[in-house]
Protein backbone atom coordinates (compact mmCIF):
# COMPACT_ATOMS: atom_id res chain seq x y z
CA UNK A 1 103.36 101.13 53.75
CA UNK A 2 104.74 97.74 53.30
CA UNK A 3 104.98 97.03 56.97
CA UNK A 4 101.10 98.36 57.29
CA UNK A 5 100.65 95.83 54.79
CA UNK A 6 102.64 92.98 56.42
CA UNK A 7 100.71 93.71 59.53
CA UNK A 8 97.29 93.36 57.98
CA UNK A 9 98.03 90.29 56.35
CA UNK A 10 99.76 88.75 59.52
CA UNK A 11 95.93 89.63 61.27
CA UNK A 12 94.15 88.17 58.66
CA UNK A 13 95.60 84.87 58.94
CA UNK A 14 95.57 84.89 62.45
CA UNK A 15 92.06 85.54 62.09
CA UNK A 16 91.20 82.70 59.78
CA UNK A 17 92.97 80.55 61.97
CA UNK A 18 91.04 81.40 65.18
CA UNK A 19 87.74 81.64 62.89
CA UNK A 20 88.49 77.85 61.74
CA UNK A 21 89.30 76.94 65.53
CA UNK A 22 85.82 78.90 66.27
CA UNK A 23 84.14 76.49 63.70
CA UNK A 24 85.80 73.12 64.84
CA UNK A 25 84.45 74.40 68.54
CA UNK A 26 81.28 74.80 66.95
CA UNK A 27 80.42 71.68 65.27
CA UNK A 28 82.53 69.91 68.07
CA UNK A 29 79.15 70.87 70.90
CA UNK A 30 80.87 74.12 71.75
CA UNK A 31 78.73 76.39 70.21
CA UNK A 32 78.81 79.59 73.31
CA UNK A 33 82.86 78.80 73.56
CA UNK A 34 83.32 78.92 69.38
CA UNK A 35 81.42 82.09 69.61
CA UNK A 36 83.29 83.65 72.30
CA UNK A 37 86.12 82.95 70.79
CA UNK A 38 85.31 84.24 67.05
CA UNK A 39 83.73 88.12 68.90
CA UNK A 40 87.37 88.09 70.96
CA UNK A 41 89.34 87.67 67.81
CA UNK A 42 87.20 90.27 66.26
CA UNK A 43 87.29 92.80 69.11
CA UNK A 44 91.16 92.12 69.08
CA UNK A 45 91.60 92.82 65.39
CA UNK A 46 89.64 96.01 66.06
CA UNK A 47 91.10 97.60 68.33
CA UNK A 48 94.97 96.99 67.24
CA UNK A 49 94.29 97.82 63.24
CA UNK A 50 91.68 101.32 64.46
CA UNK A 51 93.70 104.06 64.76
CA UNK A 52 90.68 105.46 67.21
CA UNK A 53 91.11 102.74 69.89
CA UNK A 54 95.28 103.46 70.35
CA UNK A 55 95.15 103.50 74.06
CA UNK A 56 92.93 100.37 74.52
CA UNK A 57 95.75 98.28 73.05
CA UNK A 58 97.67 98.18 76.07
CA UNK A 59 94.71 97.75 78.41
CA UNK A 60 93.91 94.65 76.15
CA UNK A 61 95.91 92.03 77.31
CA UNK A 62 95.29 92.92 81.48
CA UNK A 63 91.43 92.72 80.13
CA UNK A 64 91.88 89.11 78.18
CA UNK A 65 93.82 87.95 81.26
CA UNK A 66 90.71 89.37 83.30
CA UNK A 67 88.11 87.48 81.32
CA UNK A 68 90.04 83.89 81.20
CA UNK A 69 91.35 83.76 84.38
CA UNK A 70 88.42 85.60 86.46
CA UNK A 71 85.48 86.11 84.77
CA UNK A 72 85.31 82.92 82.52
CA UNK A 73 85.50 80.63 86.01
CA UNK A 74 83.11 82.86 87.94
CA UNK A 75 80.59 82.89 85.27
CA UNK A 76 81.16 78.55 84.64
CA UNK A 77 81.06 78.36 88.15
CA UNK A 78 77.42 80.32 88.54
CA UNK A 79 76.24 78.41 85.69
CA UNK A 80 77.06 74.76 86.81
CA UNK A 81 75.16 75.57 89.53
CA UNK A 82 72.13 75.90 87.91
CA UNK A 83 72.37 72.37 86.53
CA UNK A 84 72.47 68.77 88.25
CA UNK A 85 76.28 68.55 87.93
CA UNK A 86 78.09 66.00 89.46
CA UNK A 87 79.78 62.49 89.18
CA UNK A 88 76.69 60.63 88.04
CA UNK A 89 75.52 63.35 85.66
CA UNK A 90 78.93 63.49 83.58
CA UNK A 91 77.89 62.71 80.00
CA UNK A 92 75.92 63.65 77.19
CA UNK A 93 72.04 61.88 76.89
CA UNK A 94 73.74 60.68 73.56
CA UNK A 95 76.60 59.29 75.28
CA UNK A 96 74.51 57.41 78.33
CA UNK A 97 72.60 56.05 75.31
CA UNK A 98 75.97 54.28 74.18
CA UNK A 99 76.83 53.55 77.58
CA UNK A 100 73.66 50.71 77.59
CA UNK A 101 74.52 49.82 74.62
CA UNK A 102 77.69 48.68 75.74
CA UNK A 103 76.02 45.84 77.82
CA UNK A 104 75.56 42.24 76.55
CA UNK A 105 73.79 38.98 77.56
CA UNK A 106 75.08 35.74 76.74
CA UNK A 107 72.92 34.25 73.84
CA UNK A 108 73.89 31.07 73.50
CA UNK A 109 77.49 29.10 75.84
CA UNK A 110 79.34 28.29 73.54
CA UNK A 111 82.79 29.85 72.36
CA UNK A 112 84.88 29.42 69.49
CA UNK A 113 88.86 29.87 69.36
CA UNK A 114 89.44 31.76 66.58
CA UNK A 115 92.27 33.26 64.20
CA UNK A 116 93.16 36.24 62.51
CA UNK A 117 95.07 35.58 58.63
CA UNK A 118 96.28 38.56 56.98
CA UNK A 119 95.66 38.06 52.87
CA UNK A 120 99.37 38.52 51.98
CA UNK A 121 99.99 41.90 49.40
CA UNK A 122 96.54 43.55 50.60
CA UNK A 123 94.94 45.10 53.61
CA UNK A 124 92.11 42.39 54.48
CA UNK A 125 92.13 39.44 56.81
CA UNK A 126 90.46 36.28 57.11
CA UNK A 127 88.57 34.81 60.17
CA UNK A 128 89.39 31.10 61.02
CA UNK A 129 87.38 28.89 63.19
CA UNK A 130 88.81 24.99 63.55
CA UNK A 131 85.41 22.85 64.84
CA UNK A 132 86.91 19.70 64.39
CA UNK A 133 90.52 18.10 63.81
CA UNK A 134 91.03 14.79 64.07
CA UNK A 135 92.59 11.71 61.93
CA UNK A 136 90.03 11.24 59.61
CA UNK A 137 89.74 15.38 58.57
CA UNK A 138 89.54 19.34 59.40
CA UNK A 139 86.64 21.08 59.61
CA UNK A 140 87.07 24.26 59.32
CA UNK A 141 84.70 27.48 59.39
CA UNK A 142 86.68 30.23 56.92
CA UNK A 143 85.33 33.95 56.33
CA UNK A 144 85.98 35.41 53.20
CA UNK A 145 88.60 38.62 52.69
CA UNK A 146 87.13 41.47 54.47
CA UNK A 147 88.74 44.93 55.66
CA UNK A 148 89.19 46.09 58.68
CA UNK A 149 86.90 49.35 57.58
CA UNK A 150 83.99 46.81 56.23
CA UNK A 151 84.49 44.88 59.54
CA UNK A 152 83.78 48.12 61.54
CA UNK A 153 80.21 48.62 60.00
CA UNK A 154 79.08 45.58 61.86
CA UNK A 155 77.78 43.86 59.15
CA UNK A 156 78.24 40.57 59.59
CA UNK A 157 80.27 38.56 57.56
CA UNK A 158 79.43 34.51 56.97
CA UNK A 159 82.04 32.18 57.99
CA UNK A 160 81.39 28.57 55.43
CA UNK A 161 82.53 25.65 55.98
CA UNK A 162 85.76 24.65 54.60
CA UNK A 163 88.58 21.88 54.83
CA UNK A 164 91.52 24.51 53.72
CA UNK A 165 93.00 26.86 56.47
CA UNK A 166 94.38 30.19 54.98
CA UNK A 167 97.82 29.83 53.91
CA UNK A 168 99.27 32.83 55.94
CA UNK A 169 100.02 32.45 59.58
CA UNK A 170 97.52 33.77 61.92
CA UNK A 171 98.38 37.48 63.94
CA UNK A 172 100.04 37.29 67.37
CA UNK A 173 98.98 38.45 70.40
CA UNK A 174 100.29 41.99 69.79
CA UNK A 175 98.45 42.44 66.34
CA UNK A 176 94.79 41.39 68.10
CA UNK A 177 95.22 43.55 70.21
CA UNK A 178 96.00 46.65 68.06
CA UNK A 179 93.35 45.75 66.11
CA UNK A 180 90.87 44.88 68.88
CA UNK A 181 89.12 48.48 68.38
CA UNK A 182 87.17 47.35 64.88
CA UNK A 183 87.56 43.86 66.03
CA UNK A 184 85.24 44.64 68.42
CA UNK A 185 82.77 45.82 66.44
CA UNK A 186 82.77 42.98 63.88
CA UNK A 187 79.96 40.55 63.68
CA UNK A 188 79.98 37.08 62.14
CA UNK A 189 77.07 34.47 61.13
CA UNK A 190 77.90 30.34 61.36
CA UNK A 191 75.94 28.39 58.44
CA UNK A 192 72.44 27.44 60.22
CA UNK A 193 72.86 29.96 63.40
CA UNK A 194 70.96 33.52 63.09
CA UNK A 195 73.10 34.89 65.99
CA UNK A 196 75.90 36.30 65.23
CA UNK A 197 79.34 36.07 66.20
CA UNK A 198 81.48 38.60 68.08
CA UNK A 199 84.61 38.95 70.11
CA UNK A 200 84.02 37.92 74.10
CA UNK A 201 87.77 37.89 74.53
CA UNK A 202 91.26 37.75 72.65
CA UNK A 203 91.45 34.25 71.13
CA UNK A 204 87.48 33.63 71.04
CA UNK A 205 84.66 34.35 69.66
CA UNK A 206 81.11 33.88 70.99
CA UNK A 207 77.15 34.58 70.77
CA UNK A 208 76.30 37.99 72.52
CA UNK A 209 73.26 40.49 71.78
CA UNK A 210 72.51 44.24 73.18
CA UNK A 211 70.71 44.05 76.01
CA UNK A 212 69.16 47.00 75.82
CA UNK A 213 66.92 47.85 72.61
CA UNK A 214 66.05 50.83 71.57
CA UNK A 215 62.16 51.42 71.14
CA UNK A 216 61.91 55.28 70.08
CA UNK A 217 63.38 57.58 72.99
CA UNK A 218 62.82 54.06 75.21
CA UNK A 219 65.14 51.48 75.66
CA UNK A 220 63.77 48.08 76.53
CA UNK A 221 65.87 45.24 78.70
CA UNK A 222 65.80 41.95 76.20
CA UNK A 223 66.02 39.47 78.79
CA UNK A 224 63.61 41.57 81.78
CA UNK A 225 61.65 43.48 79.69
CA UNK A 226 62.08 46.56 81.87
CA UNK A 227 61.50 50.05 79.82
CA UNK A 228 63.80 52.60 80.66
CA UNK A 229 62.37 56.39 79.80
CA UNK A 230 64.07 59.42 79.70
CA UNK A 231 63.12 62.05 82.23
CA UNK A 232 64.68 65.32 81.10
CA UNK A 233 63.95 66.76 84.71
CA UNK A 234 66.30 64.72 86.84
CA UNK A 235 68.64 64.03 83.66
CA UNK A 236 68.86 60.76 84.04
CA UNK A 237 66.78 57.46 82.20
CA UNK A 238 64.11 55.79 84.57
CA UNK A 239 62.52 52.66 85.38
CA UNK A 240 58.71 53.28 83.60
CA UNK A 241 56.90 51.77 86.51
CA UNK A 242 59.10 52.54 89.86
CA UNK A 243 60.47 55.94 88.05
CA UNK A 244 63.85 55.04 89.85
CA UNK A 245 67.08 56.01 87.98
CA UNK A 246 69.32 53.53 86.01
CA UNK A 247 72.90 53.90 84.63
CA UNK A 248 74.44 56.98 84.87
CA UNK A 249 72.88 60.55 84.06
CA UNK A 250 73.76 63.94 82.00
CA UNK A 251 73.49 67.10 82.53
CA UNK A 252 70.53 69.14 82.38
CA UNK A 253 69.53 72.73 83.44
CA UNK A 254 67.53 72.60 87.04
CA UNK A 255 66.73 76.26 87.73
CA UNK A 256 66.85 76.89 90.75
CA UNK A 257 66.70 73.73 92.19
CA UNK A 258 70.41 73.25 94.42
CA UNK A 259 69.70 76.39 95.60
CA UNK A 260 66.47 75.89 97.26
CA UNK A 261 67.55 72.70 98.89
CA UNK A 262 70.07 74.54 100.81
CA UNK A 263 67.66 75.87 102.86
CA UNK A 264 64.39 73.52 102.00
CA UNK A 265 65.68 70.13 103.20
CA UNK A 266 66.64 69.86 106.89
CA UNK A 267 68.67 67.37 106.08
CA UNK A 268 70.99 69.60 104.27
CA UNK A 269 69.68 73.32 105.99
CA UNK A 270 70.72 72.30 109.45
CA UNK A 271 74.60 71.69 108.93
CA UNK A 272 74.54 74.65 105.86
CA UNK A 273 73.37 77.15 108.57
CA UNK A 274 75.23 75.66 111.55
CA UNK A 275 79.05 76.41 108.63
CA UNK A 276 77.88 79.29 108.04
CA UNK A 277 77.27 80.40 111.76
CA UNK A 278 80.77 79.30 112.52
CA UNK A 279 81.99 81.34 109.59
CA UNK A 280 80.85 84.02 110.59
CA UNK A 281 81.93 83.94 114.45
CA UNK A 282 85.44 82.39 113.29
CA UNK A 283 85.73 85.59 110.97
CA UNK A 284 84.83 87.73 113.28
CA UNK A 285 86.62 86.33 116.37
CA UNK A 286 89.94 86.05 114.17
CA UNK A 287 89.96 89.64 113.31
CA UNK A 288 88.77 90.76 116.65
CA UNK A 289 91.41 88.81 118.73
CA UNK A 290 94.32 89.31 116.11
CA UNK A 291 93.77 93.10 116.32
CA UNK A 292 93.56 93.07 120.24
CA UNK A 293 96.55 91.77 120.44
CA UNK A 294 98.48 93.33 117.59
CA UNK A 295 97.47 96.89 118.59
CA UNK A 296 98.34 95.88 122.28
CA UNK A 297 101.72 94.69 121.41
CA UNK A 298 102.14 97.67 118.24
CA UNK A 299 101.57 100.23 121.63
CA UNK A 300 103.68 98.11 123.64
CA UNK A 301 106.80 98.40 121.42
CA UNK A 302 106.09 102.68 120.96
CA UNK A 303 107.43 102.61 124.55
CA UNK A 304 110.37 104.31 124.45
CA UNK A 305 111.50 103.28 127.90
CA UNK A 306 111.41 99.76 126.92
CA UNK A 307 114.68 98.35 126.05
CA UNK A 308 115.65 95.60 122.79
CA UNK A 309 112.07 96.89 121.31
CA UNK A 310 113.58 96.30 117.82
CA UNK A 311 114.78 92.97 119.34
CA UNK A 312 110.92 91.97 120.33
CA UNK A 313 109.84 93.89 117.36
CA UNK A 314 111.61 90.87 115.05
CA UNK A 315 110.95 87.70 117.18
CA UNK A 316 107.37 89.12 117.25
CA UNK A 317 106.92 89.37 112.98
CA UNK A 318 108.75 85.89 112.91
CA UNK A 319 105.25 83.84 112.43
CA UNK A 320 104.29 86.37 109.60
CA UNK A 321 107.54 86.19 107.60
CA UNK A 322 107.07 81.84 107.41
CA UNK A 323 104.79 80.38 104.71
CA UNK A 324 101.67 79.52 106.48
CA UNK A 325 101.55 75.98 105.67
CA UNK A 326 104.54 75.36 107.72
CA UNK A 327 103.04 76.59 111.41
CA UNK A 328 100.16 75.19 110.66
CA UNK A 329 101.48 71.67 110.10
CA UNK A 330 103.73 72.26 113.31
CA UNK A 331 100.39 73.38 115.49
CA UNK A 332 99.01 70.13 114.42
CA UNK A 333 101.09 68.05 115.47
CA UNK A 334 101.76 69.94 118.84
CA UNK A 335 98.14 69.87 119.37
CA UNK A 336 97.91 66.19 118.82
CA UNK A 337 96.04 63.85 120.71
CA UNK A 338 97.64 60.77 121.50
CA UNK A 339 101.55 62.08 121.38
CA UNK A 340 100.93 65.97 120.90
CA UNK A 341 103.54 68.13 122.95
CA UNK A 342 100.45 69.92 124.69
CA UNK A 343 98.29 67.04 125.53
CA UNK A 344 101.54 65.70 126.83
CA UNK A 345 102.13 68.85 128.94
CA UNK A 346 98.82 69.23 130.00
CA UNK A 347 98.56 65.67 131.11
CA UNK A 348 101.77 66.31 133.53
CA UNK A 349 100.33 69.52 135.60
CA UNK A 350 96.80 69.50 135.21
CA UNK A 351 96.22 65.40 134.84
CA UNK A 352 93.58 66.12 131.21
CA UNK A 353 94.25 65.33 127.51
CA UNK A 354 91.94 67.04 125.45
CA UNK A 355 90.04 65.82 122.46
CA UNK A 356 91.31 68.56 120.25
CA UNK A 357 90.41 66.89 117.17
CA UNK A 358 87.25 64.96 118.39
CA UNK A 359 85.48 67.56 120.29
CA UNK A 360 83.71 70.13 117.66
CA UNK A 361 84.34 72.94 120.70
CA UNK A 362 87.71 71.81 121.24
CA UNK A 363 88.61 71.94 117.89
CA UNK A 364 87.45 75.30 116.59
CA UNK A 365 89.17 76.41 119.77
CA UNK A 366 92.13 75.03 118.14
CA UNK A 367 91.72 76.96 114.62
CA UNK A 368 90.98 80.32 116.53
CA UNK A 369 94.50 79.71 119.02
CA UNK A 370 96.21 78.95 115.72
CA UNK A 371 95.05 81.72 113.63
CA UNK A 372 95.60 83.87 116.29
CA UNK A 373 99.05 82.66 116.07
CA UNK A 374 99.43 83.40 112.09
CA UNK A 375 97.13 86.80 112.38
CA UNK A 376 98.32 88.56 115.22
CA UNK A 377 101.92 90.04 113.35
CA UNK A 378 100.03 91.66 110.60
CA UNK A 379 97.69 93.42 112.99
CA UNK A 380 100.59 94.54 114.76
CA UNK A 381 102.65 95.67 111.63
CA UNK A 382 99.92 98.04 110.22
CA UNK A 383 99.02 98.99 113.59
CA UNK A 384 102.33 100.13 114.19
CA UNK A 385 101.71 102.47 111.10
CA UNK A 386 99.12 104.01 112.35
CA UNK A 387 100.56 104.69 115.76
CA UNK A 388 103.41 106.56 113.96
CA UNK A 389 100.56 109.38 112.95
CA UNK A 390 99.04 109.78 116.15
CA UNK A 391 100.72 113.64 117.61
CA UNK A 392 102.41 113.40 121.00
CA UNK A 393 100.87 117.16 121.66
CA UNK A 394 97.47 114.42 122.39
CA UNK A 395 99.24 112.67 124.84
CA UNK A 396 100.63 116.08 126.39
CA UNK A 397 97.08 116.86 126.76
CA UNK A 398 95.95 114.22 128.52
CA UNK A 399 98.66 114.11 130.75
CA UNK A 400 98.58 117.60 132.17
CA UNK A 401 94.93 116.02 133.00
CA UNK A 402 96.60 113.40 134.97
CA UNK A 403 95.35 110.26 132.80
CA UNK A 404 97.02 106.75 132.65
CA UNK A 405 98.06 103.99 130.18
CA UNK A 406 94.60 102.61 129.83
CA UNK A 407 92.62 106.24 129.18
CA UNK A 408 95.01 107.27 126.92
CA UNK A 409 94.99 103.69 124.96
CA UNK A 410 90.95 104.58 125.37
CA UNK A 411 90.47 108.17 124.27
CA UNK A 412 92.98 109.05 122.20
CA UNK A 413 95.00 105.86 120.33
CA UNK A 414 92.38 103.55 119.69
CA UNK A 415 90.05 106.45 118.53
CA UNK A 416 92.93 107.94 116.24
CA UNK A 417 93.90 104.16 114.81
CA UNK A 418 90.58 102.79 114.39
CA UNK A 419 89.08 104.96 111.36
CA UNK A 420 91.55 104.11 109.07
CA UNK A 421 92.49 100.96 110.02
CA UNK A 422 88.54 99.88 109.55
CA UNK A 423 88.87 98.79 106.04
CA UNK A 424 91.96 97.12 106.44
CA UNK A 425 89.68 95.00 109.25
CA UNK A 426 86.94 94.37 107.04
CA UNK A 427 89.76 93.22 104.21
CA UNK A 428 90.77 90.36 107.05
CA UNK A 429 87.45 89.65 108.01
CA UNK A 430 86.99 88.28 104.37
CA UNK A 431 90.32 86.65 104.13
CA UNK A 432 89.44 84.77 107.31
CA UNK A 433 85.67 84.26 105.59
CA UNK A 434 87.82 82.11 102.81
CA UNK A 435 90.47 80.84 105.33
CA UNK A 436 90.76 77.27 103.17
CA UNK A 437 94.03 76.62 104.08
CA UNK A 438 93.75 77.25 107.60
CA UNK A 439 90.98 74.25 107.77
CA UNK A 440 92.03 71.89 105.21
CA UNK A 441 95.49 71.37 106.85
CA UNK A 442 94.46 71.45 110.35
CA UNK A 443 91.56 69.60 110.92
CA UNK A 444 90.42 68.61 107.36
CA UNK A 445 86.53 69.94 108.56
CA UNK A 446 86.23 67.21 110.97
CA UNK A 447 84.45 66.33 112.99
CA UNK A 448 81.50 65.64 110.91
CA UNK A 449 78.00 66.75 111.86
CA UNK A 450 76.15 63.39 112.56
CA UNK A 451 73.04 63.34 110.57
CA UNK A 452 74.06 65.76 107.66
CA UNK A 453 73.23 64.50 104.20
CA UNK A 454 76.23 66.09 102.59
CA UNK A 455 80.12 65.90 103.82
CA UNK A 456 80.18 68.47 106.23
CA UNK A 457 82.15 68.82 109.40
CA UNK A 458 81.68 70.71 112.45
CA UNK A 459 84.73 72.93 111.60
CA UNK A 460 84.26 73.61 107.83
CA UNK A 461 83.98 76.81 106.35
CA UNK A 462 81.82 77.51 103.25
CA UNK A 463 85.02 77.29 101.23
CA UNK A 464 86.47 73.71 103.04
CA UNK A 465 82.62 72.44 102.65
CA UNK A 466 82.31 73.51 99.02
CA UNK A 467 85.35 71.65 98.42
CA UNK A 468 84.85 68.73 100.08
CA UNK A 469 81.39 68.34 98.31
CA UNK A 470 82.87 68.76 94.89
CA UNK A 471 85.90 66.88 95.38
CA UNK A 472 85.99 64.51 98.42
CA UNK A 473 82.39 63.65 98.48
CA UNK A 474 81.40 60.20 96.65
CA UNK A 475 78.73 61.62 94.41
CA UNK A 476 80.90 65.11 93.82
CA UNK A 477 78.07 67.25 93.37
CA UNK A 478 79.57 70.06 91.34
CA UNK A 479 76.21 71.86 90.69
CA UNK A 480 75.44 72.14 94.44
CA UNK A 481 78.60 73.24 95.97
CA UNK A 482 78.74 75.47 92.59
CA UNK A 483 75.28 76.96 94.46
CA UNK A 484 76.99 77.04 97.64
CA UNK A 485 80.65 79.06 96.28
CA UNK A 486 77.90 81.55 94.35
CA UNK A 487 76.21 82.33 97.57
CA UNK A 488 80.12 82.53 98.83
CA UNK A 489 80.92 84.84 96.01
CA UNK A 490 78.15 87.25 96.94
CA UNK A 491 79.06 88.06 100.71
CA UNK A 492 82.90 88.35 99.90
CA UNK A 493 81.22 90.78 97.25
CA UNK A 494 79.55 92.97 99.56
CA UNK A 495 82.02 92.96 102.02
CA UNK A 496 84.31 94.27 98.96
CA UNK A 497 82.02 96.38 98.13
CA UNK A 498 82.02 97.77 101.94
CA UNK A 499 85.14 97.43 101.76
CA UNK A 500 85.82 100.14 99.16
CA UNK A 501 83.39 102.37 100.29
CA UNK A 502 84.38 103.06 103.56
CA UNK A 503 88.00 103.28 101.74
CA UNK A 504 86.87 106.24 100.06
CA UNK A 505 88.02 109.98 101.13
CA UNK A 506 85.22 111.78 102.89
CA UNK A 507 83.63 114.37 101.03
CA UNK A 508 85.04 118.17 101.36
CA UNK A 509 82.57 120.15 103.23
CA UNK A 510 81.68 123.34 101.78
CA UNK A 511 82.14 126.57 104.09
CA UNK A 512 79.24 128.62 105.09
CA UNK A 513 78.93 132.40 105.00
């Protein structure tokens, strides 16, 4: 009983603690996340204090890991791209507005040195300005005590005239600069000036106004007169007469804008379907050729007359057993141009140098050698499973009927391996589909299509040219390559999907009379 008890109370202050975390995420702009995060804690609390929900309780934590790690991205990742996303549409529309009003015109030239004078025994300063020192007096411009918390408002505070400097020394160079963030938003007003006073640097002081004012939802350029509107659309504010965007933008929700201009602006449609073509082939090619040869070599090693086959069998699996980064980096330096041990070779018998990197046909013929290089053991592994169950009475058969090598390979292996080996094909072809690695390290993408309005490269796969979009691209269009990695998502879905159907036993056939 008193553990039950310990147990419930242990819940109920985890519980208040997540529900206060769920508030601060609330009031903080994270109203779907706070929410979230309150239901989970609730769910949570459910199932391990129910005695009816026992077995879920160790399902629960595979399930949480499910919905942060997998579920949480995918469904970000198909929401961002329903929105204009991307490195000029990174803020809030309340936090562009405070970007303008960050900028500043000179009013007036002139600058004033100043100092800072703490009040000794209390937690205000005083503002010194020296306009004239000579033999015959001081002139001095003095503020009265002030806080640093009433300096923050931005009210301004009148500096007089005065003969009498404060009596403590001014602040150094360190203490300005820790207290440079209300600093800068203290104003001050000179007898006979109606500008005020702020701080243009360190040690001075000097006449600056907002450029932009704010007129309503407008915000008007004080020295131009340009009126910037907000156009919720595009997310960003606009030029009233040319509609052209100024400053930086925020996000808004676009429908489904980034998903038609995949295939409605040529610009952009030509090089998306030209990737995607490629994919395709280099998925299929890679599985195609990697299986030739694996089952080829897999039958090749079943010969028992063959001698050191477990020899072969090892040298054979050595590309499979290194990390894939490694071969890769070797193949491109073998394969390069200018000092490349095959250009070099090639050079010396047949007098050519390829352009592996330069030529887009010379370099995919590059990714599908290498590939075939990193694919071709693991064709060959499960391949040599598979032979394993074929019978040897087939083989008897066929060769009391006086058939060779290549009829047998015909009629009875390939036909005995190839059923259940199908999904395991269809499982590569999507692996190859999603190759990144493969790409990024060998040719980056590159060559780039001439003419394309996004980064894409004659070698890219819809993975490398999501990537590259999002992260390597100037503007970093998030939402769009979000579009492009949900269209992703939905054929390495269906091939899943095929994937696990065709894994499925057949259904039992039931006898007839």
């Amino acid at each position: 009983m008193i553990a039950r008890t310990c147990h419930r109370i242990l819940w109920a202050i985890l519980l208040v603690g997540l529900f206060l975390l769920a508030a601060r995420m609330a009031l903080g702009r994270a109203p779907a996340l706070g929410a979230a995060l309150a239901a989970a804690g609730l769910g949570a609390a459910w199932i391990y204090l129910s005695p009816r929900t026992h077995a879920s309780r160790y399902l629960l934590p595979g399930l949480a890991a499910f919905a942060v790690f997998v579920l949480m991205p995918l469904l970000y990742t198909v929401y961002i791209a329903f929105t204009n996303f991307s490195s000029e549409h990174l803020l809030s529309q309340d936090r562009v507005r405070a970007w303008f009003a960050q900028d500043f015109y000179t009013a007036d030239p002139a600058r004033y040195p100043f100092r800072l004078h703490p009040v000794a025994g209390t937690n205000t300063y005083q503002v010194c300005i020296v306009l004239e020192e000579n033999a015959t007096g001081t002139k001095v411009l003095n503020s009265r005590p002030f806080t640093p918390e009433e300096a923050a408002t931005g009210n301004p505070i009148t500096l007089a005239l005065n003969t009498v400097r404060p009596q403590a020394p001014p602040l150094g160079m360190r203490q300005i600069i820790a207290a440079r963030p209300w600093l800068n938003r203290a104003r001050f007003t000179m007898p006979g000036s109606p500008i005020p006073l702020r701080l243009v640097s360190l040690r001075d002081l000097g006449f600056r106004l907002a450029l932009w004012t704010p007129d309503g939802d407008k915000l008007v350029n004080a020295v131009t007169g340009q009126v910037l509107v907000p156009d919720p659309q595009r997310g960003n504010y606009v030029d009233e007469q040319t509609r052209a965007p100024v400053g930086p933008g925020w996000r808004v929700w676009t429908g489904t804008d980034n998903f038609r201009l995949i295939f409605a602006d040529p610009a952009i449609r030509g090089p998306f379907l030209q990737i995607f073509g490629w994919n395709v082939a280099f998925a299929f090619l890679s599985v195609a050729i990697t299986f030739g040869i694996g089952v080829l070599l897999a039958s090749l090693l079943q010969w028992r007359a063959l001698r050191g086959r477990a020899l072969y069998r090892t040298l054979l699996i050595l590309p499979y057993a290194i990390p894939a980064f490694i071969p890769i980096l070797v193949f491109r330096g073998l394969f390069n141009e200018g000092y490349g041990e095959i250009n070099l070779l090639l050079t010396q018998l047949f007098g050519i140098a390829p352009k592996w990197f330069t030529n887009p046909w010379l370099a995919r013929t590059m990714i599908l050698i290498v590939n075939t290089w990193l694919g071709y053991p693991y064709m060959m592994i499960i391949s040599s499973g598979m032979l394993q169950a074929v019978p040897d009475e087939l083989y008897e058969a066929t060769a009391i009927d006086g058939a060779g090598p290549w009829t047998n390979f015909a009629k009875v292996t390939l036909p005995q391996i190839f059923p259940p080996l199908f999904p395991l094909l269809i499982a590569s072809f999507a692996f190859n589909f999603n190759n990144f690695s493969l790409i990024y390290l060998l040719t980056g993408g590159k060559p780039d299509i001439t003419g394309s309005a996004t980064v894409a490269g004659t070698t890219d796969l819809l993975v490398s040219y999501t990537f590259r979009m999002a992260f390597k691209d100037s503007a970093a269009r998030f939402g769009f390559a979000s579009a492009v990695a949900t269209l992703l998502f939905i054929v390495v879905a269906v091939l899943a999907w095929q994937q696990l159907r065709l894994s499925r036993p057949a259904p039992a056939v039931k006898g007839g009379r």
